[in-house]
Protein backbone atom coordinates (compact mmCIF):
# COMPACT_ATOMS: atom_id res chain seq x y z
CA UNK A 1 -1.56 25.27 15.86
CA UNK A 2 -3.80 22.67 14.33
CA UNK A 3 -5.06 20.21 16.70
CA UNK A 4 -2.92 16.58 16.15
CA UNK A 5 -4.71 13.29 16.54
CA UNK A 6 -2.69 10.22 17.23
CA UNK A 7 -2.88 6.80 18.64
CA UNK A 8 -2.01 5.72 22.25
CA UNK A 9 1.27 4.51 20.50
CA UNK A 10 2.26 7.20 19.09
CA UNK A 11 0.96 9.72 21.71
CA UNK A 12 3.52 7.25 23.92
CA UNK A 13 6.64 7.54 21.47
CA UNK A 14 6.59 11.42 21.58
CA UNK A 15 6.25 11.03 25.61
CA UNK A 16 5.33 14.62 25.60
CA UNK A 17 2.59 17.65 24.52
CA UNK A 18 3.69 19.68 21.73
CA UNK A 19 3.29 23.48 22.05
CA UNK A 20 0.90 25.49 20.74
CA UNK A 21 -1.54 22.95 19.48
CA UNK A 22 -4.01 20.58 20.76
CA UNK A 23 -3.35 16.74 21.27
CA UNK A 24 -5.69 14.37 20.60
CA UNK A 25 -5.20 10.82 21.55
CA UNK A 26 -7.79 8.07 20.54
CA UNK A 27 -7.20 4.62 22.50
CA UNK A 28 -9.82 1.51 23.30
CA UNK A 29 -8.54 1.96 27.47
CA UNK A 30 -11.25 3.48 29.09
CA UNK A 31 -9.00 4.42 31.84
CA UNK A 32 -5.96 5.95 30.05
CA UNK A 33 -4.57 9.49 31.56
CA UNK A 34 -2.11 11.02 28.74
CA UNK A 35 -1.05 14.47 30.62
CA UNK A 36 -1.40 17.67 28.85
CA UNK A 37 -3.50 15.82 25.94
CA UNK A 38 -7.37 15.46 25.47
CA UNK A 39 -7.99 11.12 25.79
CA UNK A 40 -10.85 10.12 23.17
CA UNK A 41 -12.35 6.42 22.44
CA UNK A 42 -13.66 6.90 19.10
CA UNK A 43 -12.82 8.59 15.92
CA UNK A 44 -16.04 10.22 16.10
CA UNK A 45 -15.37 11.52 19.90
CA UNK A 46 -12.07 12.70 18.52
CA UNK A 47 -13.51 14.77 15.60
CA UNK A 48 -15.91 16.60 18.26
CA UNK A 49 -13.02 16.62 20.62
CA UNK A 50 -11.24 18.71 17.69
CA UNK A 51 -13.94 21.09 17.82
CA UNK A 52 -14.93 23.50 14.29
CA UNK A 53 -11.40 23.50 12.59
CA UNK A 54 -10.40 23.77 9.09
CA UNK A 55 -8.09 20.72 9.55
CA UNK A 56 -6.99 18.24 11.92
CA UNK A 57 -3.64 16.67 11.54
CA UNK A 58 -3.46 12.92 11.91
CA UNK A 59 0.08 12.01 13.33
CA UNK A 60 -0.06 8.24 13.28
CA UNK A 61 -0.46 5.61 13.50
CA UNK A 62 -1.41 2.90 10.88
CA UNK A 63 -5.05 1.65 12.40
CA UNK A 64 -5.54 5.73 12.75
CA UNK A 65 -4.49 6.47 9.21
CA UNK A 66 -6.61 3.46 8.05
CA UNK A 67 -9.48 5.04 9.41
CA UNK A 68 -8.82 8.29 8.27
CA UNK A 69 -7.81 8.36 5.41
CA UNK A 70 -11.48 8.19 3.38
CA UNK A 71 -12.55 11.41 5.40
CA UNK A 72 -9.47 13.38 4.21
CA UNK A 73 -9.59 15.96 1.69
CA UNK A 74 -5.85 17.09 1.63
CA UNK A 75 -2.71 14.55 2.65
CA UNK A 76 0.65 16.15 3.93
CA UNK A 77 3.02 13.10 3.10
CA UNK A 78 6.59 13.28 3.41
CA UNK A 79 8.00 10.11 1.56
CA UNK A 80 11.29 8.96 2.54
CA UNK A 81 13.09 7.36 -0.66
CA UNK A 82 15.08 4.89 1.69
CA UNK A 83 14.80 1.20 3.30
CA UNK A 84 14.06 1.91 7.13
CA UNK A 85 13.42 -0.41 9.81
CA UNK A 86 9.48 0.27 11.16
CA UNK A 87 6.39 -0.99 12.27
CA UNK A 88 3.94 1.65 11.18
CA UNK A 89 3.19 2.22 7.28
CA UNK A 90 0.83 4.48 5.59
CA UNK A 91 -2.01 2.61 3.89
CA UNK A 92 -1.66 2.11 0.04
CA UNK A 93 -3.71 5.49 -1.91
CA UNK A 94 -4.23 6.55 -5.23
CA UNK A 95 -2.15 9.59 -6.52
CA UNK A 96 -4.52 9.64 -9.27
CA UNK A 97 -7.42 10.75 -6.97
CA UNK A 98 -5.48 13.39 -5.68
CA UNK A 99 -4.51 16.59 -7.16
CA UNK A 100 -0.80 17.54 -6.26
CA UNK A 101 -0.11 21.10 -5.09
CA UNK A 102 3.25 21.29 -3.53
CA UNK A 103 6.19 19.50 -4.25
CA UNK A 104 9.73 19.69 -2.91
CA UNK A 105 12.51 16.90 -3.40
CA UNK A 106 16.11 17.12 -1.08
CA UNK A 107 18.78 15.16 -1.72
CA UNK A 108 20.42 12.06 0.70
CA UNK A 109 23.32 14.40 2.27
CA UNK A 110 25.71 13.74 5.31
CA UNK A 111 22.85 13.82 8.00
CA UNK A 112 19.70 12.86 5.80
CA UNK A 113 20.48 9.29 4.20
């Protein structure tokens, strides 16, 4: 799997490693321990953390995707068309600098509203 890059936040709402793929986790504490994940301080220690890849998938959240987002070359958004309770948004992007590829819409049903 493609290694996933994420905030101490968000590293700390999944509360666990995902299989199969590298975790990255980028905080300012110098003396954070996040088991089973790689612990960076920089988003340029986390991009040599991630080693040669063709991509690196950046989970979250909002400071992260702030800073990310002018390096990145292709976006995997899933847009939600609903009014949701949060804390963490995506930052505001052009579609017109972007060239869609892949598109695929699914209804509200009984367990996705």
């Amino acid at each position: 799997g493609k290694p996933l890059l994420m905030g101490r936040r968000t590293w700390e709402s999944i509360g666990r490693p995902l299989p199969g793929r590298p975790m990255i986790v980028l905080t300012d504490d110098r003396r954070y321990h996040a088991a089973g994940c790689t612990v960076v301080h920089s988003l340029a220690e986390a991009l040599t953390a991630a080693g040669a890849v063709p991509e690196i998938m950046v989970i979250g959240g909002a400071i992260l995707f702030q800073q990310t987002l002018p390096l990145a070359k292709r976006l995997y958004l899933t847009q939600v068309e609903a009014d949701v309770p949060g804390d963490t948004w995506f930052p505001d992007w052009n579609p017109a600098e972007w060239a869609l590829v892949w598109e695929d819409a699914h209804p509200a049903d009984e367990k996705h509203t």
